[in-house]
Protein backbone atom coordinates (compact mmCIF):
# COMPACT_ATOMS: atom_id res chain seq x y z
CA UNK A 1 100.83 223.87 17.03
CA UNK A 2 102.59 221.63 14.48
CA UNK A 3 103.65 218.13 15.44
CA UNK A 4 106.99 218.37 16.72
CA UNK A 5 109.96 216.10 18.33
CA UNK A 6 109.47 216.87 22.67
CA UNK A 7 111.70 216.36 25.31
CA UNK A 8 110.24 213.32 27.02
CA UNK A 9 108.08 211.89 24.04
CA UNK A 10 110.98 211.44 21.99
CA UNK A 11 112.62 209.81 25.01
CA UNK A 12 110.09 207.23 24.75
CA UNK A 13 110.50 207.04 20.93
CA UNK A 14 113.94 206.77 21.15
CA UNK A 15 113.74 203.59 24.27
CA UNK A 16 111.05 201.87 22.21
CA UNK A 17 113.35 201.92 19.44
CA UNK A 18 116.09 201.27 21.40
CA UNK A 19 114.77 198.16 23.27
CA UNK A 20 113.32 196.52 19.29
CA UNK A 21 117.18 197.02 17.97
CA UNK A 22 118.14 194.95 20.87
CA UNK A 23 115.77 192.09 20.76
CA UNK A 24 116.59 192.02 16.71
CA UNK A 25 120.08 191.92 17.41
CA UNK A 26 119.77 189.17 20.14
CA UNK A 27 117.91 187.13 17.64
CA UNK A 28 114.20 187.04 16.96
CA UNK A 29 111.55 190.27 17.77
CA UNK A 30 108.81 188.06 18.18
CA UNK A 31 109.49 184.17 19.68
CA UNK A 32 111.55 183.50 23.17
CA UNK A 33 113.12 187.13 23.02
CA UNK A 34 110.73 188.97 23.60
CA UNK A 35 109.16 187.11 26.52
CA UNK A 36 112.57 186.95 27.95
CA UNK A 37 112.43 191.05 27.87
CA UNK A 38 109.20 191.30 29.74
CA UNK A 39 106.11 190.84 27.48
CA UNK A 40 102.70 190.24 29.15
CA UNK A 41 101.28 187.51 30.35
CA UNK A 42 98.93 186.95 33.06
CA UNK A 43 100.60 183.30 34.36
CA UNK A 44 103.54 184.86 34.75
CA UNK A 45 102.48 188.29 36.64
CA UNK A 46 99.63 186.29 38.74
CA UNK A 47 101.60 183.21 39.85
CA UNK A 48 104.90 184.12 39.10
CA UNK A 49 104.72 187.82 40.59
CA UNK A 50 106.45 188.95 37.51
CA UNK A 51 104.62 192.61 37.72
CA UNK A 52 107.39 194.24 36.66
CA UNK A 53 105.74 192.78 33.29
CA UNK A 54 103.18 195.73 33.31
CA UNK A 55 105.87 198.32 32.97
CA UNK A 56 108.19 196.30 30.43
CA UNK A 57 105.53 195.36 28.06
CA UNK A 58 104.75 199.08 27.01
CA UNK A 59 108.27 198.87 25.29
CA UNK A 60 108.31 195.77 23.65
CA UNK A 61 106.67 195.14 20.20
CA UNK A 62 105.89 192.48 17.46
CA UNK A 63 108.06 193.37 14.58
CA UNK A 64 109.02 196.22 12.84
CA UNK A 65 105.77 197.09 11.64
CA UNK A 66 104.23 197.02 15.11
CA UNK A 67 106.66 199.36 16.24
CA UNK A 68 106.59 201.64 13.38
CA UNK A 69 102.51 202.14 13.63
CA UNK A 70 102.91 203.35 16.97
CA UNK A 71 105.65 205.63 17.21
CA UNK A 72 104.42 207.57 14.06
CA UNK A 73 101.64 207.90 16.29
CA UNK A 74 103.05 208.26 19.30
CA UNK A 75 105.10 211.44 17.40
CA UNK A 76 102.00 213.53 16.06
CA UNK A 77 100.20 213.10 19.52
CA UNK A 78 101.96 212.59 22.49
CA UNK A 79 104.20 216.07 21.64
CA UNK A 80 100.68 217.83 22.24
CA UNK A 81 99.81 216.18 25.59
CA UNK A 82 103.31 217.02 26.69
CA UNK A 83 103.19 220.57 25.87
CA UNK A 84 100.00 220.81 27.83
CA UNK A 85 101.02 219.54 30.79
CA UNK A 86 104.89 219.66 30.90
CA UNK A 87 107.63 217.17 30.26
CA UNK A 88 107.67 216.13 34.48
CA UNK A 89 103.67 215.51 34.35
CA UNK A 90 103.85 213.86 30.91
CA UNK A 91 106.43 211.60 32.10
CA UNK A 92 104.35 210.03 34.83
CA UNK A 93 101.00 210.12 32.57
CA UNK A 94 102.42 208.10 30.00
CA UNK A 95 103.63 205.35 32.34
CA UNK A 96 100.64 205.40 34.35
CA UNK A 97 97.85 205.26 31.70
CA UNK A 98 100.25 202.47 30.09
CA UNK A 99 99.88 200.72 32.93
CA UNK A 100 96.15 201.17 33.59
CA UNK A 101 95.66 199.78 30.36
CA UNK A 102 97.68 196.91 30.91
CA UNK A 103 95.92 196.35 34.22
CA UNK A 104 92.35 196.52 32.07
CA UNK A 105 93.87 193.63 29.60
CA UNK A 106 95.52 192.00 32.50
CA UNK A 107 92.01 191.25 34.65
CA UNK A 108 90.37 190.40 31.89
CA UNK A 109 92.83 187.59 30.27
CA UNK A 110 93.22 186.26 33.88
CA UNK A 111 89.09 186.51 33.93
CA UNK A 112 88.90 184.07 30.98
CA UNK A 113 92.20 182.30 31.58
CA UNK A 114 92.94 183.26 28.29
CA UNK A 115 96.53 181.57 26.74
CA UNK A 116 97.57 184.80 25.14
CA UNK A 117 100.69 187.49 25.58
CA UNK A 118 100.64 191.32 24.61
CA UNK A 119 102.96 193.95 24.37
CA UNK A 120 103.53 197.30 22.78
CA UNK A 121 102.70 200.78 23.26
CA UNK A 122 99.72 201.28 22.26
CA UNK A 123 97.89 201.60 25.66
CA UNK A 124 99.92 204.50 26.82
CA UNK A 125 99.09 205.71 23.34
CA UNK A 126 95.20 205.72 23.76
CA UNK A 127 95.97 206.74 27.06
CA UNK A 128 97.51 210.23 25.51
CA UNK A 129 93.96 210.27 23.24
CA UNK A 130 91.94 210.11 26.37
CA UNK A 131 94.22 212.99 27.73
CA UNK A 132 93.79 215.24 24.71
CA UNK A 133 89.70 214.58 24.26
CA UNK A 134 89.34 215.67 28.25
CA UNK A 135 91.78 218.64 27.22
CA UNK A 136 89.58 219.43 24.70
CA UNK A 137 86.57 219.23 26.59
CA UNK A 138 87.84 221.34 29.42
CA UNK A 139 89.12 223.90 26.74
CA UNK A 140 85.01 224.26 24.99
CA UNK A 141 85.42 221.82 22.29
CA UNK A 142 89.47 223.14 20.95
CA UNK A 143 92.50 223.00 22.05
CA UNK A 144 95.73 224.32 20.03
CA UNK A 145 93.92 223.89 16.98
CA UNK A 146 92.12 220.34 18.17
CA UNK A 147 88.65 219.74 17.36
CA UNK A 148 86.59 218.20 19.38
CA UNK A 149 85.32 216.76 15.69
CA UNK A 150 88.03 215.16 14.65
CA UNK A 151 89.14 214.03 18.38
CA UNK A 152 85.83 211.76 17.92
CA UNK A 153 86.48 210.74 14.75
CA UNK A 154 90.10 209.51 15.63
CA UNK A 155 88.85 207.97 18.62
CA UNK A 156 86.05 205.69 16.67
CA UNK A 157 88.11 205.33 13.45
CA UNK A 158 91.14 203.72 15.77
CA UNK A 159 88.31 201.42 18.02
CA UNK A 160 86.81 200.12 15.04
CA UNK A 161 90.26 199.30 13.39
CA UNK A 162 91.36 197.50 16.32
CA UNK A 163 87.98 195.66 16.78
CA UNK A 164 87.57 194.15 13.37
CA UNK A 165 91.48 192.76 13.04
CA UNK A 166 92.94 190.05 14.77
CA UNK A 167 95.83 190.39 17.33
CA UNK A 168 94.90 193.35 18.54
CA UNK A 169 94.61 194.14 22.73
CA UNK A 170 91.02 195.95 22.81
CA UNK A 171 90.91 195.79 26.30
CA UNK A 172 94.62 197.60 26.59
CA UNK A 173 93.31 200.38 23.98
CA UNK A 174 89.98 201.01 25.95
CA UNK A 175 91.55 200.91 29.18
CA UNK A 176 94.30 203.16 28.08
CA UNK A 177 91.84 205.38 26.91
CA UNK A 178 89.64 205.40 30.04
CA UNK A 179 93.01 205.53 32.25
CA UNK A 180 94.02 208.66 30.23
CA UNK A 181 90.83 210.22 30.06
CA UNK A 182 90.85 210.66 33.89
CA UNK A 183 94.34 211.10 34.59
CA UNK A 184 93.95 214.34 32.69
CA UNK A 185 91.82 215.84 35.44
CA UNK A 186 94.92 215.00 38.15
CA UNK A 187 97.49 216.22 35.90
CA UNK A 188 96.21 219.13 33.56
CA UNK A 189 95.87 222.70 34.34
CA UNK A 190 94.45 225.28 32.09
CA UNK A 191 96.60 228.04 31.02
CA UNK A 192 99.09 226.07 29.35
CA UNK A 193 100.35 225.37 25.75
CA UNK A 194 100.50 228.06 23.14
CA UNK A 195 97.46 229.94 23.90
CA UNK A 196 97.97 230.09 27.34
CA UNK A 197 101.18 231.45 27.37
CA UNK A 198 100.92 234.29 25.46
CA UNK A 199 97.53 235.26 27.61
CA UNK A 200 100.13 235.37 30.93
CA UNK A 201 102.51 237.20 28.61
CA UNK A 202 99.78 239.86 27.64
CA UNK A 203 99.15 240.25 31.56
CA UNK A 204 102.14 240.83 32.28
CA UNK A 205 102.89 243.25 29.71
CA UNK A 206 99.31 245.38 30.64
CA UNK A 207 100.52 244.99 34.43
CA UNK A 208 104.06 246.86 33.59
């Protein structure tokens, strides 16, 4: 399966997109503005209730080049985690392991009181990378021509970039990952995608 533009993944594309043309045009993508649209930060969830700060924060992003990273990413992977489980599950898995990851980064800024704020989308991201690697695994090692090989090798090669630069949310991308990882086993079901389908449409020719 090729990377392609999805229903509901280029939805989310399209929003994240959406919301960064906004803050631009309402003045600055990275000082007041984007606090005022929801980014994350643990004084204002934890004594100021503010949760809806979990949710908004997977939309928001630091700049152009922020954004750009991760929905080239989100593009080439998320369209093969919505083909395997459908546009309805996929929906609900991206906004879920989004949020576990921001509850991961969320107990452990408020842990060390640290005086920081995060946003983006690259939670739900690793959250769609912990989704495909259990997909894998549950499929022998491949998936719709996913290696189990190169799933590691992503999976290191995007740690190890995020744990030797600054300004990057670790604990989002691990939790995401974890959150994703086993969400999968709630949400997948074998038998779908490309292989799938054309094993029910073999059976159903044979049973004619």
């Amino acid at each position: 399966m090729e990377p392609k533009f999805t229903p509901v993944n280029t939805v989310f594309i399209v929003i994240n997109a959406a919301i960064s043309a906004l803050m631009a045009l309402a003045g600055n993508m990275i000082a007041d503005v984007i606090y005022l649209f929801g980014v994350m930060d643990w004084n204002s969830i934890i004594n100021g209730g503010e949760y809806y700060r979990l949710l908004t924060s997977m939309f928001l992003h630091f700049g152009f080049n922020h954004l750009f990273q991760n929905m080239v990413f989100l593009f080439f992977i998320g369209c093969y985690l919505e083909e395997a489980l459908g546009s309805v599950k996929y929906f609900f898995f991206y906004l879920l392991a989004g949020l576990g990851a921001n509850c991961a980064s969320l107990f452990v800024d408020y842990s060390m009181q640290s005086n920081t704020v995060s946003a983006g989308a690259s939670g739900a991201i690793f959250g769609i990378v912990g989704g495909l690697l259990c997909i894998v695994l549950l499929n022998r090692g491949r998936y719709e021509g996913i290696g189990l090989p190169g799933m590691l090798l992503m999976i290191v090669g995007s740690l190890y970039y995020g744990f030797t630069s600054s300004g990057v949310d670790n604990v989002a991308h691990v939790g995401g990952l974890v959150s994703g990882f086993l969400l999968c086993f709630l949400f997948y079901r074998k038998g779908r995608g490309r292989k799938g389908r054309q094993q029910a449409g073999h059976k159903a020719f044979d049973a004619e």
